[in-house]
PDB file of N, CA and C in Angstrom:
ATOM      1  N   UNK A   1      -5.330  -3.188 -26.689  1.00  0.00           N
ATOM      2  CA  UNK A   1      -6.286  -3.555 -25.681  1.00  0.00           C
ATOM      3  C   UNK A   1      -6.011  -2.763 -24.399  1.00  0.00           C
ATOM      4  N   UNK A   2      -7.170  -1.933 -23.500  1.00  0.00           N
ATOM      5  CA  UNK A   2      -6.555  -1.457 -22.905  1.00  0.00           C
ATOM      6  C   UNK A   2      -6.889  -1.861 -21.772  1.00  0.00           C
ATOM      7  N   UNK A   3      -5.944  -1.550 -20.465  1.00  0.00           N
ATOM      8  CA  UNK A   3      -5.603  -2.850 -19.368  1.00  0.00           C
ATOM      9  C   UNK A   3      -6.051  -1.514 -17.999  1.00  0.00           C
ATOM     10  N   UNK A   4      -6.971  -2.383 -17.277  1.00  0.00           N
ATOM     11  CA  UNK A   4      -7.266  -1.845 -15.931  1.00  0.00           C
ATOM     12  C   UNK A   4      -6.555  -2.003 -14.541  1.00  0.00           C
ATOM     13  N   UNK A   5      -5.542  -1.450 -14.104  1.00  0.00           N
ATOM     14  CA  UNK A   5      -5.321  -1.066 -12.825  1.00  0.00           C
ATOM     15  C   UNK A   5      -5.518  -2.356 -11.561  1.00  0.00           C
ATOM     16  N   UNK A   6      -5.404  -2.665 -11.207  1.00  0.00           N
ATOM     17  CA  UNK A   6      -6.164  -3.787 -10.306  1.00  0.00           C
ATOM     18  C   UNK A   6      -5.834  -2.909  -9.007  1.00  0.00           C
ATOM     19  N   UNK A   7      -6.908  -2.252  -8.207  1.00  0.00           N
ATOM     20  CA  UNK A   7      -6.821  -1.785  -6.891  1.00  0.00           C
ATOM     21  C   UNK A   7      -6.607  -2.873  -5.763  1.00  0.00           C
ATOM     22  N   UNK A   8      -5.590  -2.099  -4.853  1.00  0.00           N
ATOM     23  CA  UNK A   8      -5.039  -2.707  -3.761  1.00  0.00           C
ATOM     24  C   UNK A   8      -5.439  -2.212  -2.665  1.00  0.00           C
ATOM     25  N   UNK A   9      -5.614  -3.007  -1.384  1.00  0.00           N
ATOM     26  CA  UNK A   9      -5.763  -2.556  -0.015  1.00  0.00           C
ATOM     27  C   UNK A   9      -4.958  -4.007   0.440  1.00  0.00           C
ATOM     28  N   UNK A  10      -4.157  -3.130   1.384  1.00  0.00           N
ATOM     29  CA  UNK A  10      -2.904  -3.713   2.527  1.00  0.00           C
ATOM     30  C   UNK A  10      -3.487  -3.740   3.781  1.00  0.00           C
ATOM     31  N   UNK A  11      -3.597  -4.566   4.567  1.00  0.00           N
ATOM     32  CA  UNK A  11      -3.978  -4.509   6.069  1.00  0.00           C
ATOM     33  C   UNK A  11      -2.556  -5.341   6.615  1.00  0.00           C
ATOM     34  N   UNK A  12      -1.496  -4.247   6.904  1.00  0.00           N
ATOM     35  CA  UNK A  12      -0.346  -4.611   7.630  1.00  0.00           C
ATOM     36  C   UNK A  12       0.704  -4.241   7.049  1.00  0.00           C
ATOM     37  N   UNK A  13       1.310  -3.289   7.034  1.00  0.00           N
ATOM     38  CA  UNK A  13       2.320  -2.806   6.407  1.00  0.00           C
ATOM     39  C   UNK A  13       3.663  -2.323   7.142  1.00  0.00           C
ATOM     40  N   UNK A  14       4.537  -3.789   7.269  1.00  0.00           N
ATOM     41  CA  UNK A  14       5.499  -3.730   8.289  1.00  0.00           C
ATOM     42  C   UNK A  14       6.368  -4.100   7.083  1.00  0.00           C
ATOM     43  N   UNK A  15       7.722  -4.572   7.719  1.00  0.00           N
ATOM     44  CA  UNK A  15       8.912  -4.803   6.994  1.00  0.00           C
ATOM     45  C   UNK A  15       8.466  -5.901   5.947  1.00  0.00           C
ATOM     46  N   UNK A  16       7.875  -7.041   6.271  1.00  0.00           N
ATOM     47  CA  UNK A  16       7.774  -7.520   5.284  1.00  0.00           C
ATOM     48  C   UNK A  16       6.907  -7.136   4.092  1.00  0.00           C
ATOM     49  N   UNK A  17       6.036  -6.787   3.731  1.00  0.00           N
ATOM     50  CA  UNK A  17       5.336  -5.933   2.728  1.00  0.00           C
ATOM     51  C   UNK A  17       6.199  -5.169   2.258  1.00  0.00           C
ATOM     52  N   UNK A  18       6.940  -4.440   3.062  1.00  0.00           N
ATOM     53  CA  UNK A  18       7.974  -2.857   2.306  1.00  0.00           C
ATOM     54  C   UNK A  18       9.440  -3.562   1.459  1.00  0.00           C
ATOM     55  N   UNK A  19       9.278  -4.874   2.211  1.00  0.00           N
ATOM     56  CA  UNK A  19      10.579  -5.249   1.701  1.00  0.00           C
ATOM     57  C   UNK A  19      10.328  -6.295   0.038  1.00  0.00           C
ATOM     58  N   UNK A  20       8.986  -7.303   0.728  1.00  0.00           N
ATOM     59  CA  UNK A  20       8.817  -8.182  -0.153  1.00  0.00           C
ATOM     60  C   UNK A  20       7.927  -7.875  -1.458  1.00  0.00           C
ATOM     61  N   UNK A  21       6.566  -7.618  -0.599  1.00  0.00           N
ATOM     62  CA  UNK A  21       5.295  -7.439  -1.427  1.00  0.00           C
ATOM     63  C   UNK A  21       5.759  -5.732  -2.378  1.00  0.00           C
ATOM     64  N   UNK A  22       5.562  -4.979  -1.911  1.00  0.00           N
ATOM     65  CA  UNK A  22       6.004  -3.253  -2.814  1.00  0.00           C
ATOM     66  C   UNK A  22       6.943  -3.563  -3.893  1.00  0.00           C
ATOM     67  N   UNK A  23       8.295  -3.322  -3.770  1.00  0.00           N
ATOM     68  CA  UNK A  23       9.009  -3.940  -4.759  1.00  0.00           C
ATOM     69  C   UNK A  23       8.586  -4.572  -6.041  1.00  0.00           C
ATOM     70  N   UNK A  24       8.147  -5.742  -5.342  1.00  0.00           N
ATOM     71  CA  UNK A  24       7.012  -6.477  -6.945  1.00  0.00           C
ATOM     72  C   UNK A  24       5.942  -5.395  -7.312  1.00  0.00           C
ATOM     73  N   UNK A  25       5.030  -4.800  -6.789  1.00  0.00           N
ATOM     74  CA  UNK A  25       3.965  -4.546  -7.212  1.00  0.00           C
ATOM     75  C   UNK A  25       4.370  -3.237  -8.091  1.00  0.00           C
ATOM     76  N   UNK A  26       5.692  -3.234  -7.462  1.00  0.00           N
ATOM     77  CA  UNK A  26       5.757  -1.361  -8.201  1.00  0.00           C
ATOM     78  C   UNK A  26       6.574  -1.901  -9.559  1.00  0.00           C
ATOM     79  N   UNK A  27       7.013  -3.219  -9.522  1.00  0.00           N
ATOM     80  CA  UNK A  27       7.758  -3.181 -11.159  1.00  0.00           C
ATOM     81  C   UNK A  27       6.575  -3.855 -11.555  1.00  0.00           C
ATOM     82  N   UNK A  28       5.677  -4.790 -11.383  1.00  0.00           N
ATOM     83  CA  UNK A  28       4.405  -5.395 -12.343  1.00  0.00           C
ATOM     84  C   UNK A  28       3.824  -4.668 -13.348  1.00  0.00           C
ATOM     85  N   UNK A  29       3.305  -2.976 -12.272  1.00  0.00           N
ATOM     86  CA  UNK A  29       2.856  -2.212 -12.982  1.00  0.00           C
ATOM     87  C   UNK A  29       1.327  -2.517 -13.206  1.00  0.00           C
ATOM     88  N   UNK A  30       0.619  -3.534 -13.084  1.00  0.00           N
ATOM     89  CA  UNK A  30      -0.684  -3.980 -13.156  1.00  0.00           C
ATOM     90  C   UNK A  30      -1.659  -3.674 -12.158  1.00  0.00           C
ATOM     91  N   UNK A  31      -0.914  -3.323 -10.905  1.00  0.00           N
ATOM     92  CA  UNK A  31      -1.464  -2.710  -9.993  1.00  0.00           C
ATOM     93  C   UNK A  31      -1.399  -1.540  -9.180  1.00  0.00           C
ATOM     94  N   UNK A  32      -2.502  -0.933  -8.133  1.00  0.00           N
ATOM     95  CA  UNK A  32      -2.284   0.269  -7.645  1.00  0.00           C
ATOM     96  C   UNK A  32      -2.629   0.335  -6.163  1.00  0.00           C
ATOM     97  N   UNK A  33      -1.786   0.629  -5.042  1.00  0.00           N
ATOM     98  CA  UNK A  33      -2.358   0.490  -3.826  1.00  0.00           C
ATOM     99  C   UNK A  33      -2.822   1.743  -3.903  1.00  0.00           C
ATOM    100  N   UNK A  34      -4.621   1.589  -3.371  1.00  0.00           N
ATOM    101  CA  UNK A  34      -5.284   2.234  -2.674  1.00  0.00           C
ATOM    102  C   UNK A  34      -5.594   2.666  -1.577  1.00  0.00           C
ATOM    103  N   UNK A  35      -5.599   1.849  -0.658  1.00  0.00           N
ATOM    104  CA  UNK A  35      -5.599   2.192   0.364  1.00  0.00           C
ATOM    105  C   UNK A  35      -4.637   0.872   1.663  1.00  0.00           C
ATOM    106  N   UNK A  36      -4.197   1.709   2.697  1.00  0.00           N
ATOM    107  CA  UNK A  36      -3.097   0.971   3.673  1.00  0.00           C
ATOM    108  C   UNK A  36      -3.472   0.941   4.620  1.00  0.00           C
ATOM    109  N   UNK A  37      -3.407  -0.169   5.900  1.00  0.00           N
ATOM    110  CA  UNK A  37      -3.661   0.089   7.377  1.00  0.00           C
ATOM    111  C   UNK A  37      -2.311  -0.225   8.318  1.00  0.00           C
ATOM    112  N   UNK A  38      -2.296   0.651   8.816  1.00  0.00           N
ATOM    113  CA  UNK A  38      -0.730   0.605   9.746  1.00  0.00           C
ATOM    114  C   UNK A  38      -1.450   0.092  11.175  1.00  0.00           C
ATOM    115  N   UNK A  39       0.026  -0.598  12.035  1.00  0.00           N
ATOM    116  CA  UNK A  39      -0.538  -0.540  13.464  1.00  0.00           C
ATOM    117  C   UNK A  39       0.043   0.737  13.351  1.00  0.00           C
ATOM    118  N   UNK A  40       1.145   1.337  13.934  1.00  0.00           N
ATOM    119  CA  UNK A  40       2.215   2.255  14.205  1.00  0.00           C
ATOM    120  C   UNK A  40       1.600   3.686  13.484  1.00  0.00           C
ATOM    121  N   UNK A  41       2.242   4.555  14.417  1.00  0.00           N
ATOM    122  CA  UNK A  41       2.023   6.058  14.206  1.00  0.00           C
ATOM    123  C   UNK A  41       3.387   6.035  13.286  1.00  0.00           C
ATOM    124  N   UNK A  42       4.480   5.626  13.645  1.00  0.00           N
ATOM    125  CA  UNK A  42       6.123   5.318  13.005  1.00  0.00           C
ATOM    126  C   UNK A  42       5.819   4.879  11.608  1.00  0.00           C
ATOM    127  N   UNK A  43       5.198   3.423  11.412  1.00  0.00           N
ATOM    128  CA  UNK A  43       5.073   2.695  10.053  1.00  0.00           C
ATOM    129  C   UNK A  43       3.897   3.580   9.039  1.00  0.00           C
ATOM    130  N   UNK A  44       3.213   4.322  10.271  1.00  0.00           N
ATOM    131  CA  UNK A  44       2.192   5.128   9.210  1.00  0.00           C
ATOM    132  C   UNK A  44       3.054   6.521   8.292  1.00  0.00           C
ATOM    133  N   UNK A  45       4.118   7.165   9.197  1.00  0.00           N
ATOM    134  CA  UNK A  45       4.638   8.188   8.375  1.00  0.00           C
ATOM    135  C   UNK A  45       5.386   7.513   7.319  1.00  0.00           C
ATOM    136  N   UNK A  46       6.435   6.320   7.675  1.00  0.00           N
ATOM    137  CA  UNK A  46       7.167   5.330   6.883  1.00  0.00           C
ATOM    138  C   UNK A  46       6.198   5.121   5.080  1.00  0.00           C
ATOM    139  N   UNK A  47       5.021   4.958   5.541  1.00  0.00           N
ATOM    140  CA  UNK A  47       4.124   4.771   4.603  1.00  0.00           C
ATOM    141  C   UNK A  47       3.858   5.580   3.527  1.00  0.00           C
ATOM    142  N   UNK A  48       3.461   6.596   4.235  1.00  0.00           N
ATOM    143  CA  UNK A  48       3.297   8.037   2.999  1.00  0.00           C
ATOM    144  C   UNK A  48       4.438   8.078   2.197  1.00  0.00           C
ATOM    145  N   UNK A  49       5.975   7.899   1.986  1.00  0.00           N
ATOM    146  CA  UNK A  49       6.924   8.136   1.379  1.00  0.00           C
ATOM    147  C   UNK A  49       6.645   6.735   0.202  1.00  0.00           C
ATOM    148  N   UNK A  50       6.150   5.588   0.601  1.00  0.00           N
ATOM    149  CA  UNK A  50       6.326   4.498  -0.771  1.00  0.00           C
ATOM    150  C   UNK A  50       5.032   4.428  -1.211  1.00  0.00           C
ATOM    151  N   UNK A  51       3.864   4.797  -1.331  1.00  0.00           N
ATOM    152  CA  UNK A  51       3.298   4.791  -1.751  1.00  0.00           C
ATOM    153  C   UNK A  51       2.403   6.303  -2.171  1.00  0.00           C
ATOM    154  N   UNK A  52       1.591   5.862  -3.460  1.00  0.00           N
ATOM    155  CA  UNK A  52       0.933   7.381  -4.506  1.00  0.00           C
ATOM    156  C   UNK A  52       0.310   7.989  -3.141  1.00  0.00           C
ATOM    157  N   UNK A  53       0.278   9.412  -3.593  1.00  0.00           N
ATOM    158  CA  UNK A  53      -0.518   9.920  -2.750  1.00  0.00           C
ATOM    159  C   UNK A  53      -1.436  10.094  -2.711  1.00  0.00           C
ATOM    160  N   UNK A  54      -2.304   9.509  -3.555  1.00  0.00           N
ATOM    161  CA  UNK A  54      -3.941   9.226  -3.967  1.00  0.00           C
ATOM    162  C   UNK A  54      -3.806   7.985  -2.641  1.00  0.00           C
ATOM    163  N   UNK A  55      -2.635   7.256  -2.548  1.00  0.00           N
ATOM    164  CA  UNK A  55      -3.338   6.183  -1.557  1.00  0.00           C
ATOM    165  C   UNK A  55      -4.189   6.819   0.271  1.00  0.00           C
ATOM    166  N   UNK A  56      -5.414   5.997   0.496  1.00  0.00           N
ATOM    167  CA  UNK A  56      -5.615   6.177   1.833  1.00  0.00           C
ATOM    168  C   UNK A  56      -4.926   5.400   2.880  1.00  0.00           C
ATOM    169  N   UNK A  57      -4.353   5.839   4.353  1.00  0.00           N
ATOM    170  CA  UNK A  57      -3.646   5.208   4.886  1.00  0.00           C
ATOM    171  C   UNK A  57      -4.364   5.769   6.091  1.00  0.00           C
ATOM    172  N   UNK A  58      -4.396   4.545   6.940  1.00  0.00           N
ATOM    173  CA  UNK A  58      -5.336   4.903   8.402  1.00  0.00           C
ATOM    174  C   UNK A  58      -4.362   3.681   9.062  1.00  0.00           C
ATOM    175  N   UNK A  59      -4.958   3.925  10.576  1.00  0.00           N
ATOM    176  CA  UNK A  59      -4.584   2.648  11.705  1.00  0.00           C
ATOM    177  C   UNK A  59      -5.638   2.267  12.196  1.00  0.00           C
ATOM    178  N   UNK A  60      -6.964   2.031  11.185  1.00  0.00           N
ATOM    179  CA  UNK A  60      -8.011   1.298  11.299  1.00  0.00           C
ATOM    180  C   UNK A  60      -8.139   0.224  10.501  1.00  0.00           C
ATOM    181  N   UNK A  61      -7.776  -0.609  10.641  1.00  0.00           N
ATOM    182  CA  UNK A  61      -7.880  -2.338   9.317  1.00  0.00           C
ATOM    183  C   UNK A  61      -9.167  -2.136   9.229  1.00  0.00           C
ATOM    184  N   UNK A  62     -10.126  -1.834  10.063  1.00  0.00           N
ATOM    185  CA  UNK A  62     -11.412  -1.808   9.562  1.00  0.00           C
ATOM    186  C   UNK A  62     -12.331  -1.767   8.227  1.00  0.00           C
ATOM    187  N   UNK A  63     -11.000  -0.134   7.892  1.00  0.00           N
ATOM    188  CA  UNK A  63     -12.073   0.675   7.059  1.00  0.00           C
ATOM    189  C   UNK A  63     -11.229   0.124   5.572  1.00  0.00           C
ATOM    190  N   UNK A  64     -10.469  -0.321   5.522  1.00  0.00           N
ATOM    191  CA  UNK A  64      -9.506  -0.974   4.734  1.00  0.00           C
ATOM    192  C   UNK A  64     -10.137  -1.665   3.135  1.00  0.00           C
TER     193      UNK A  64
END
């Protein structure tokens, strides 16, 4: 049976997400972050290193 991806969008990606939420999601395997919203210019470079690089990452929650 074959199994679909469940897309992710993060609006807030501070210590707790990097510490708590990632971790799980990256051993589940059931899912894929798509796209991220940072406050920080800091947490936004932090960002690009843990997640695919297909993900979008802005400091607009907006577009999220």
């Amino acid at each position: 049976m074959k199994t679909t991806k469940r897309k992710i969008g993060i609006i807030g990606f501070g210590n707790w997400v990097i510490q708590t939420y990632l971790p799980i999601l990256k051993e589940l395997d059931t899912s894929i972050i798509k796209s991220v919203a940072c406050r920080s210019s800091l947490t936004l470079k932090k960002t690009e290193s843990l997640v695919p690089k297909e993900c979008f990452i802005t400091n607009d929650w907006i577009v999220v």
